[in-house]
PDB file of N, CA and C in Angstrom:
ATOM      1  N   UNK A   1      25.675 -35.548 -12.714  1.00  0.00           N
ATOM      2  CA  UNK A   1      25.939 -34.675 -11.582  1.00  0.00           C
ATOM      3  C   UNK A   1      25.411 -33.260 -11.850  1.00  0.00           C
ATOM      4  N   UNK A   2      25.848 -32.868 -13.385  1.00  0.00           N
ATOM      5  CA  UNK A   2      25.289 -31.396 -13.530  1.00  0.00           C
ATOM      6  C   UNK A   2      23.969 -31.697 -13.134  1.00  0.00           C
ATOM      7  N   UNK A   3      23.034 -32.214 -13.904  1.00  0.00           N
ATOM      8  CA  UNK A   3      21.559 -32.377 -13.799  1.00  0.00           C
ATOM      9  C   UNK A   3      21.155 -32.392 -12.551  1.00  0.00           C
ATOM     10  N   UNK A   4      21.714 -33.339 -11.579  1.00  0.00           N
ATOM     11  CA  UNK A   4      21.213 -33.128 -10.084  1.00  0.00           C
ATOM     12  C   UNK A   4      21.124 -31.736  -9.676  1.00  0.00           C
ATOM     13  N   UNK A   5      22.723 -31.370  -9.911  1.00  0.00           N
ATOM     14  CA  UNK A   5      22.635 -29.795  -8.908  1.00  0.00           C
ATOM     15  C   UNK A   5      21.741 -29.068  -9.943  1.00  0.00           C
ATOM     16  N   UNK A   6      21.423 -28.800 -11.386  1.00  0.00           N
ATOM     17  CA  UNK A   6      20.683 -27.785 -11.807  1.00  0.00           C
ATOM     18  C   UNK A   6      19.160 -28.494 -11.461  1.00  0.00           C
ATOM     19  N   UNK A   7      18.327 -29.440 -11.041  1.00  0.00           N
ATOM     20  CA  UNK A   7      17.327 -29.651 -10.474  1.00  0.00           C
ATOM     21  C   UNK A   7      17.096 -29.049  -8.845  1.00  0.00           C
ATOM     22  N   UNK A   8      18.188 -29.672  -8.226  1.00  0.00           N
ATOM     23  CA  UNK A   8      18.444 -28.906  -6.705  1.00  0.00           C
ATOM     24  C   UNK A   8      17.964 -27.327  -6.612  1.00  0.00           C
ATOM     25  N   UNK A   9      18.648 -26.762  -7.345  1.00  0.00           N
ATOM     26  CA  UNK A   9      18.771 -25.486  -8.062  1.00  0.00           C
ATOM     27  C   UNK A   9      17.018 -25.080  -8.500  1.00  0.00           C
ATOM     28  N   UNK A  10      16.661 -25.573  -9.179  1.00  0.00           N
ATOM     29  CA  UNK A  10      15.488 -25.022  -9.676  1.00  0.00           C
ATOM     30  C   UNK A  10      14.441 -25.391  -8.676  1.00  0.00           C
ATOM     31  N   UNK A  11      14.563 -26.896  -7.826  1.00  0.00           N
ATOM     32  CA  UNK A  11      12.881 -26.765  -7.111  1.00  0.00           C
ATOM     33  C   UNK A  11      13.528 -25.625  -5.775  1.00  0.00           C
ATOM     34  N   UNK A  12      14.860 -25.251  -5.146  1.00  0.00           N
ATOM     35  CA  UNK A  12      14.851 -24.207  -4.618  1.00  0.00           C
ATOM     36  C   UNK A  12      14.180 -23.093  -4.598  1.00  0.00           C
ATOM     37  N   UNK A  13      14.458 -22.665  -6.394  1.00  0.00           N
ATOM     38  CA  UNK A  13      14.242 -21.221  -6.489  1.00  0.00           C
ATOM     39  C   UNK A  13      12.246 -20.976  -6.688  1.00  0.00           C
ATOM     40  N   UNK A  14      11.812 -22.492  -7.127  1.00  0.00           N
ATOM     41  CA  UNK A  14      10.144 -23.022  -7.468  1.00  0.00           C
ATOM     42  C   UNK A  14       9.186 -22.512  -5.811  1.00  0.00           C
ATOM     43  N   UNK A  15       9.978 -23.489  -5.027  1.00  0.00           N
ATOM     44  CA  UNK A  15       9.921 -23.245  -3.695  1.00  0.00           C
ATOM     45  C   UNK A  15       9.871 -21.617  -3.302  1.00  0.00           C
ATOM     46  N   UNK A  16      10.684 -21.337  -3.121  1.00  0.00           N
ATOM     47  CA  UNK A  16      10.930 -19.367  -2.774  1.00  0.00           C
ATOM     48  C   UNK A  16       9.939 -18.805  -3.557  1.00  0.00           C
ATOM     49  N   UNK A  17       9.749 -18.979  -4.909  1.00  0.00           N
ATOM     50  CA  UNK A  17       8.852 -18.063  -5.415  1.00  0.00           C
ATOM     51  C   UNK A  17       7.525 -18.100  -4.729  1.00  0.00           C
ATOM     52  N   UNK A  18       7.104 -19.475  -4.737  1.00  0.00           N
ATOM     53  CA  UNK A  18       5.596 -20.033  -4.119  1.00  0.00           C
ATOM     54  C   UNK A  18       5.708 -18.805  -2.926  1.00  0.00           C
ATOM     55  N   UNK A  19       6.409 -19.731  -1.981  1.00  0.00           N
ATOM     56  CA  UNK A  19       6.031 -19.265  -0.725  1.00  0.00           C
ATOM     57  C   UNK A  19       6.300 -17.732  -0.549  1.00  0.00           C
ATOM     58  N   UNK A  20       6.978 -16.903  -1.425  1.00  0.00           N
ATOM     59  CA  UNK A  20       6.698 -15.163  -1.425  1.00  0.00           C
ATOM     60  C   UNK A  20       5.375 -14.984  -2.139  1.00  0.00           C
ATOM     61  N   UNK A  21       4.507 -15.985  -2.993  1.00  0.00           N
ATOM     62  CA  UNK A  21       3.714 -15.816  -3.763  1.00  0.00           C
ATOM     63  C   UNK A  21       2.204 -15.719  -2.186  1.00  0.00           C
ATOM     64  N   UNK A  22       2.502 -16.569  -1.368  1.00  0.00           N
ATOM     65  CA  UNK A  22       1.486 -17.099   0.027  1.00  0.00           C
ATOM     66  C   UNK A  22       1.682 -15.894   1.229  1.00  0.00           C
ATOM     67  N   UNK A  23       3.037 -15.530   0.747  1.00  0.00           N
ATOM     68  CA  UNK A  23       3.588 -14.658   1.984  1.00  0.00           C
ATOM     69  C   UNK A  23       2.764 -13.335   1.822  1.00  0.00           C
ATOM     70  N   UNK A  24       2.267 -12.661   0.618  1.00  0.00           N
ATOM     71  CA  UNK A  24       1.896 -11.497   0.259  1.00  0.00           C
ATOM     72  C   UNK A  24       0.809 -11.663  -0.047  1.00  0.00           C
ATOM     73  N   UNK A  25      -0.008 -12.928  -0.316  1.00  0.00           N
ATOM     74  CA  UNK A  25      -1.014 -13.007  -0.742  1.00  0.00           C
ATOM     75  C   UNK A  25      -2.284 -12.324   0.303  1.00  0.00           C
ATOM     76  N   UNK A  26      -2.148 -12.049   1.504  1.00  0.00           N
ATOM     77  CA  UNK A  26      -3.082 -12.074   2.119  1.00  0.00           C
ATOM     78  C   UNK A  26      -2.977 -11.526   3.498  1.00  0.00           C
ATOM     79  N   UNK A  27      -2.054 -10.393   3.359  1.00  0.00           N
ATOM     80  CA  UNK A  27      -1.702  -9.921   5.089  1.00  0.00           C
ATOM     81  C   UNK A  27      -2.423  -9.806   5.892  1.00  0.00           C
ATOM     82  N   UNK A  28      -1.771 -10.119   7.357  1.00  0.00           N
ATOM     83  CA  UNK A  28      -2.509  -9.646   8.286  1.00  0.00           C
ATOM     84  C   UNK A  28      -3.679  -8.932   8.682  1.00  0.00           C
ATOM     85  N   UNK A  29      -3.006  -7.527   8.304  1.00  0.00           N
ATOM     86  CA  UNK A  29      -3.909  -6.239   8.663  1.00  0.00           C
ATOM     87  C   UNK A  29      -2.656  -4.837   7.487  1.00  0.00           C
ATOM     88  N   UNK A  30      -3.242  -3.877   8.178  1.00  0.00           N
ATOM     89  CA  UNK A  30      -2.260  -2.887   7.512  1.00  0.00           C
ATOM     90  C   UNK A  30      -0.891  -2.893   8.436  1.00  0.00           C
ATOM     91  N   UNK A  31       0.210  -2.626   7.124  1.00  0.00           N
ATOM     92  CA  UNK A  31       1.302  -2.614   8.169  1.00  0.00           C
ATOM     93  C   UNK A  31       1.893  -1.172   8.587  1.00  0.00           C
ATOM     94  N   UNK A  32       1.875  -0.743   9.575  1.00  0.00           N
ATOM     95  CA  UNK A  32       2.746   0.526   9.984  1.00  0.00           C
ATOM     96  C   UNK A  32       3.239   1.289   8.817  1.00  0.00           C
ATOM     97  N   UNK A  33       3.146   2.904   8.817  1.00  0.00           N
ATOM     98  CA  UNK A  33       4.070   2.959   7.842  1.00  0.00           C
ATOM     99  C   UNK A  33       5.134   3.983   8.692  1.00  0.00           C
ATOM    100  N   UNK A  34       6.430   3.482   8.536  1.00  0.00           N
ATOM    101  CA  UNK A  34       7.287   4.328   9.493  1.00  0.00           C
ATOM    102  C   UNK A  34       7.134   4.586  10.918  1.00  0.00           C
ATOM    103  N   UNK A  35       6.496   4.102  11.237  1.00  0.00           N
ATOM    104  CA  UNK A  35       5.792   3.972  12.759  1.00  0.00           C
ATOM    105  C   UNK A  35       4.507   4.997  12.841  1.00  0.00           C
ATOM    106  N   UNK A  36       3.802   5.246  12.041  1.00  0.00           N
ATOM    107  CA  UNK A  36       2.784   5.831  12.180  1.00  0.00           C
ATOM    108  C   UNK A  36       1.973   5.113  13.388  1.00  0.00           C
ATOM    109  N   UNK A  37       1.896   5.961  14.226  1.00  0.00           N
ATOM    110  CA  UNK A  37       0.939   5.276  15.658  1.00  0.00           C
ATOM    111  C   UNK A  37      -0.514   5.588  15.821  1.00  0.00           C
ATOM    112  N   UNK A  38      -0.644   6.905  15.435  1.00  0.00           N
ATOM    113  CA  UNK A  38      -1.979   6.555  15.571  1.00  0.00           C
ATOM    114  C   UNK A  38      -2.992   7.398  14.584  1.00  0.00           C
ATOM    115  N   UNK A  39      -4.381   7.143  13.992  1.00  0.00           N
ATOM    116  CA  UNK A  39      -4.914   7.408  13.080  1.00  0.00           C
ATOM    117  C   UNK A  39      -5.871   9.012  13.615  1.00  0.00           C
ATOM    118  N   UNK A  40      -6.335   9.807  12.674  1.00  0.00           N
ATOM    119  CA  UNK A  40      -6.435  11.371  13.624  1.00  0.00           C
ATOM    120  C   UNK A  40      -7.652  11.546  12.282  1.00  0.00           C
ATOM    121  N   UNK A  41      -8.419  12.641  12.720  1.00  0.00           N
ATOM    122  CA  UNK A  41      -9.324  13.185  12.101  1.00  0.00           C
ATOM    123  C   UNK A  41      -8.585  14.722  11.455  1.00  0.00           C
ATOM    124  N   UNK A  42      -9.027  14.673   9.853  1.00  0.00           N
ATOM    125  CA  UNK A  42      -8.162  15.807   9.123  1.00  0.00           C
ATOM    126  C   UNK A  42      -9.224  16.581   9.221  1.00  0.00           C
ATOM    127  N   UNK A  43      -8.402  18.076   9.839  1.00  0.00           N
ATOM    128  CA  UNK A  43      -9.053  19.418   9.954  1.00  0.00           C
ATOM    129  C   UNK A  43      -9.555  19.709   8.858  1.00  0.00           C
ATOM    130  N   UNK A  44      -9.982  19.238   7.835  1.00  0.00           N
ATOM    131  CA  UNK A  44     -10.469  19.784   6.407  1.00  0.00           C
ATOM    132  C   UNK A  44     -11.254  19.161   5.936  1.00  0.00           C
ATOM    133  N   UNK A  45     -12.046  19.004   4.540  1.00  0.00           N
ATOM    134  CA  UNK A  45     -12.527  18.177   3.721  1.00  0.00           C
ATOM    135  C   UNK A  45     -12.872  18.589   2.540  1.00  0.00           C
ATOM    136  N   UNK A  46     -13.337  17.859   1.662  1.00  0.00           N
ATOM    137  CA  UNK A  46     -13.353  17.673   0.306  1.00  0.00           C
ATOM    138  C   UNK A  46     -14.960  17.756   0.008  1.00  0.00           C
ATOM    139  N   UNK A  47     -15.326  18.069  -1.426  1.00  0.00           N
ATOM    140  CA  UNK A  47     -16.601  18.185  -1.561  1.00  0.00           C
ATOM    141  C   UNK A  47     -16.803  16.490  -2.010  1.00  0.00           C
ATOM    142  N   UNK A  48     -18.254  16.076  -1.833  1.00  0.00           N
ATOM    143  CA  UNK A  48     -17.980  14.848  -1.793  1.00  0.00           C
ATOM    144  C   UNK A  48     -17.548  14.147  -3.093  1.00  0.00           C
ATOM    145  N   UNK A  49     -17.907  15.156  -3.960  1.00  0.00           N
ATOM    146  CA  UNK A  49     -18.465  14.727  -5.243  1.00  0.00           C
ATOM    147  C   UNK A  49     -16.474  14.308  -6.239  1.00  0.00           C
ATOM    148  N   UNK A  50     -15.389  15.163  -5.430  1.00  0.00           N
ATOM    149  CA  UNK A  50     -14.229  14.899  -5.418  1.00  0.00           C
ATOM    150  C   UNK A  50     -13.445  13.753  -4.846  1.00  0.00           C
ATOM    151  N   UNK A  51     -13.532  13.733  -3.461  1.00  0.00           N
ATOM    152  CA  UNK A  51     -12.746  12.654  -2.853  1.00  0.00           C
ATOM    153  C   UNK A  51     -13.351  12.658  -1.267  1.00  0.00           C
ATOM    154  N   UNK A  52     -12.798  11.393  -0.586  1.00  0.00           N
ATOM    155  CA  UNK A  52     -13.461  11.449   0.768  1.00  0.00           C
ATOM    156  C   UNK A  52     -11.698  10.943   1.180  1.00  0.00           C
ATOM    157  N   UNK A  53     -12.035  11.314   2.889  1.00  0.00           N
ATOM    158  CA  UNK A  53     -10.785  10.998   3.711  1.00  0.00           C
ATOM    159  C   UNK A  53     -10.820   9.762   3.850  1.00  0.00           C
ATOM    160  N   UNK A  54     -10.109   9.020   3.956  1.00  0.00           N
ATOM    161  CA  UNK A  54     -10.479   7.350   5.026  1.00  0.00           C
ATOM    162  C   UNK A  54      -9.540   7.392   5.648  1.00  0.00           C
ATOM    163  N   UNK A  55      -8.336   7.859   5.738  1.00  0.00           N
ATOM    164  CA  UNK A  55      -7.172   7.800   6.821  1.00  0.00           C
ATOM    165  C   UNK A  55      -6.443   8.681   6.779  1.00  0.00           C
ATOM    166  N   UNK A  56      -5.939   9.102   7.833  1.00  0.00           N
ATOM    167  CA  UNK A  56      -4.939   9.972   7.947  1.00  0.00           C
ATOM    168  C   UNK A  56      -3.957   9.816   9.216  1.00  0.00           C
ATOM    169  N   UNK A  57      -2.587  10.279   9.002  1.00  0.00           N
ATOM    170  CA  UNK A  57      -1.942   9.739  10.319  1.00  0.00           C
ATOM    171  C   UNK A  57      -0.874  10.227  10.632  1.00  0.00           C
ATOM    172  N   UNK A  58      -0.806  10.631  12.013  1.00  0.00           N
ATOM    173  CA  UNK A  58       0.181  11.225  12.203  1.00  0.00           C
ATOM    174  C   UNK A  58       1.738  10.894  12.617  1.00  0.00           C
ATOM    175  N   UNK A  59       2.541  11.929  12.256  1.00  0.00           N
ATOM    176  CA  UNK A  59       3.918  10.748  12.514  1.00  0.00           C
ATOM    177  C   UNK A  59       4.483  11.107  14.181  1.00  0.00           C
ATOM    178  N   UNK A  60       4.611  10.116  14.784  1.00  0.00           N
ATOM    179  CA  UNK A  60       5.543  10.071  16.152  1.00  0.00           C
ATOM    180  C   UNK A  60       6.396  11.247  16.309  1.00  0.00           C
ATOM    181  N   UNK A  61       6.331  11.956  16.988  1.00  0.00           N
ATOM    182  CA  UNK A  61       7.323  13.090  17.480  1.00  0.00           C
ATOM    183  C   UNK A  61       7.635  14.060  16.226  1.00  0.00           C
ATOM    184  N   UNK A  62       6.430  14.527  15.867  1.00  0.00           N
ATOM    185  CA  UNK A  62       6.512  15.435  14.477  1.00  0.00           C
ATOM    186  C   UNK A  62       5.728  16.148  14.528  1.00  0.00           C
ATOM    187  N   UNK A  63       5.216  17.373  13.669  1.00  0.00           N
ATOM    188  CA  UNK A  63       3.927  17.858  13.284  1.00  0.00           C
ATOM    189  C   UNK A  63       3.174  17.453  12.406  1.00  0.00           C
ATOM    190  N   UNK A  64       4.044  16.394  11.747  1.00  0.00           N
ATOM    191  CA  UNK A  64       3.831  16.189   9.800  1.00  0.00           C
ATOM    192  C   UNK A  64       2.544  15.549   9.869  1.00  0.00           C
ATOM    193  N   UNK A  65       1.658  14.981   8.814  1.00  0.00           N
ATOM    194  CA  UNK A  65       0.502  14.408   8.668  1.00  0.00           C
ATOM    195  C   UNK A  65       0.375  13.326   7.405  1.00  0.00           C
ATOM    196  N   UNK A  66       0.037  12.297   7.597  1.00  0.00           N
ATOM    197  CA  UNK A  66       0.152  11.705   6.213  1.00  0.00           C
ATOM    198  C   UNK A  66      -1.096  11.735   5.888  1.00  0.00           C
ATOM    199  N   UNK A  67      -1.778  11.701   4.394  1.00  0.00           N
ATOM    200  CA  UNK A  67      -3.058  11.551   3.982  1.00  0.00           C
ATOM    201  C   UNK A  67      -2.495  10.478   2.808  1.00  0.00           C
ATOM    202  N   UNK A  68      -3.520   9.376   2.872  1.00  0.00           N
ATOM    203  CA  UNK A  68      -3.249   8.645   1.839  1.00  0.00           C
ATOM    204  C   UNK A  68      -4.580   8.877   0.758  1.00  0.00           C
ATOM    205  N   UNK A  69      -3.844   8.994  -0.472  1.00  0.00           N
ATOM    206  CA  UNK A  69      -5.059   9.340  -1.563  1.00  0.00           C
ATOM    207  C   UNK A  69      -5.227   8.345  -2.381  1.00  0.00           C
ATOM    208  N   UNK A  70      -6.365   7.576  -2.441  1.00  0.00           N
ATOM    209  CA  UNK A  70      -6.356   7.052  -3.603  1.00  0.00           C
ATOM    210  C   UNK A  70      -7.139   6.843  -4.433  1.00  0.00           C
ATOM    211  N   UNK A  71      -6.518   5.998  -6.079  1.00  0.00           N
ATOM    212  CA  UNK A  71      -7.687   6.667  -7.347  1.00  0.00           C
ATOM    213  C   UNK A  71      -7.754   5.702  -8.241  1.00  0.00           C
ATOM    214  N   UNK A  72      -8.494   5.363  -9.281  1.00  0.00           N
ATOM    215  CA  UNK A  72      -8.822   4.798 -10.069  1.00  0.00           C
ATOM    216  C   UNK A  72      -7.934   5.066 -10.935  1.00  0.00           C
ATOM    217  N   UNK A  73      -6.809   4.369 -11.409  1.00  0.00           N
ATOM    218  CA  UNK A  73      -5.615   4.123 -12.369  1.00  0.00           C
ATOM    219  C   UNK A  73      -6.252   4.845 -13.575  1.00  0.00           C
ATOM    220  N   UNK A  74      -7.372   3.824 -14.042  1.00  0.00           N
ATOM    221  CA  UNK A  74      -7.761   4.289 -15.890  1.00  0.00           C
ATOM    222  C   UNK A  74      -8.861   4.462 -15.984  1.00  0.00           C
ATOM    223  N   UNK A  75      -9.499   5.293 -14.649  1.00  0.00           N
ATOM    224  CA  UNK A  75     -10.889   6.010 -15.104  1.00  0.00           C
ATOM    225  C   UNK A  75     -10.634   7.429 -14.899  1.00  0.00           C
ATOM    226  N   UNK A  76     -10.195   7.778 -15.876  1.00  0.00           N
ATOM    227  CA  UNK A  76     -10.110   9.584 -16.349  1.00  0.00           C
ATOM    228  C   UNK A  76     -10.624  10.867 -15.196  1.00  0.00           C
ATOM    229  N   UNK A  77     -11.842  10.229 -14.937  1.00  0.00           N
ATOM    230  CA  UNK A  77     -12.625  11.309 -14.079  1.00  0.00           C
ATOM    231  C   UNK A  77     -11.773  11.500 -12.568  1.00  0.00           C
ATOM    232  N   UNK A  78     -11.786   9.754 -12.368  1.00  0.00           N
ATOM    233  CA  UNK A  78     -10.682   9.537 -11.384  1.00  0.00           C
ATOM    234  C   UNK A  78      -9.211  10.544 -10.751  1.00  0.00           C
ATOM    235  N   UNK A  79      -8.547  10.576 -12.219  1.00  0.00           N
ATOM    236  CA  UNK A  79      -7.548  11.076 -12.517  1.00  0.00           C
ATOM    237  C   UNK A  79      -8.026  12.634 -11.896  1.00  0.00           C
ATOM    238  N   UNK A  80      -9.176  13.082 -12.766  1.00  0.00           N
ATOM    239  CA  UNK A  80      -9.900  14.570 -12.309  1.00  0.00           C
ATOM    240  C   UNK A  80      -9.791  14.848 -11.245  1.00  0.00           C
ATOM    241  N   UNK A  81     -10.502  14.357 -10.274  1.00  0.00           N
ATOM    242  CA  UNK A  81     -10.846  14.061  -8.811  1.00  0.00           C
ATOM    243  C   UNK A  81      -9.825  14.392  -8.301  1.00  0.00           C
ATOM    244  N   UNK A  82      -8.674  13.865  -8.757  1.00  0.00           N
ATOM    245  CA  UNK A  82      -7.338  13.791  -7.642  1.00  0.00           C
ATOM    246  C   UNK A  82      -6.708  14.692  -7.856  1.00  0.00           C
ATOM    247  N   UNK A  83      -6.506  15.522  -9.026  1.00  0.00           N
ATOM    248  CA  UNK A  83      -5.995  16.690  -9.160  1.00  0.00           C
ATOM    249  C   UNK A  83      -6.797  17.920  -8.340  1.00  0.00           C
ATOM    250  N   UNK A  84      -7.951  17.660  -8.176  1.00  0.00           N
ATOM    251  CA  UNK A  84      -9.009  18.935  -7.895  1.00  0.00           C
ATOM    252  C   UNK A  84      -8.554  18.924  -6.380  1.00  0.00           C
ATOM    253  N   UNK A  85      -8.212  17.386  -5.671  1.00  0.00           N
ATOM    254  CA  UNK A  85      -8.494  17.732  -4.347  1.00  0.00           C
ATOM    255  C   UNK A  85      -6.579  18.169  -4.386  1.00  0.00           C
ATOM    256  N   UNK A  86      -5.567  18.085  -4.857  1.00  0.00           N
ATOM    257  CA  UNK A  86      -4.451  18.647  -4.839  1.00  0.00           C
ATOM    258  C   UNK A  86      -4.061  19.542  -4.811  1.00  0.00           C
TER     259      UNK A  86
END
């Protein structure tokens, strides 16, 4: 009897993992962040040789602006880049 329920038990939890493993594997599209509605051109820019824009967005009934930055984890220069445009 133990053995049944600790098998029951394990292809459950085998199961769940998979299918969060399928669920994330491959989204849609981008998902919202906070209801960001719609995507806007930033009044500014960067020299190129630092960083470039690819999105920016504004929040619903705010002034605020999001810029998403992003960088190369463990290429140093990377690291450079992102401080310069900060």
């Amino acid at each position: 009897m133990y053995s049944l329920q600790l098998k029951t038990i394990t292809l459950f939890l085998l199961q769940a993992f998979f299918l969060q493993q399928i669920a994330f594997a491959a989204p849609a599209g981008p998902l919202p962040l906070f209801g960001a509605s719609q995507t806007l051109k930033a009044n500014f820019s960067f020299p190129p040789s630092v960083a470039t824009i690819e999105e920016t967005y504004k929040a619903p009934h705010s002034k605020k602006t999001l810029i998403l930055i992003q960088d190369a984890h463990t290429n140093a220069s990377g690291q450079i880049n992102v401080s310069k445009a900060l």
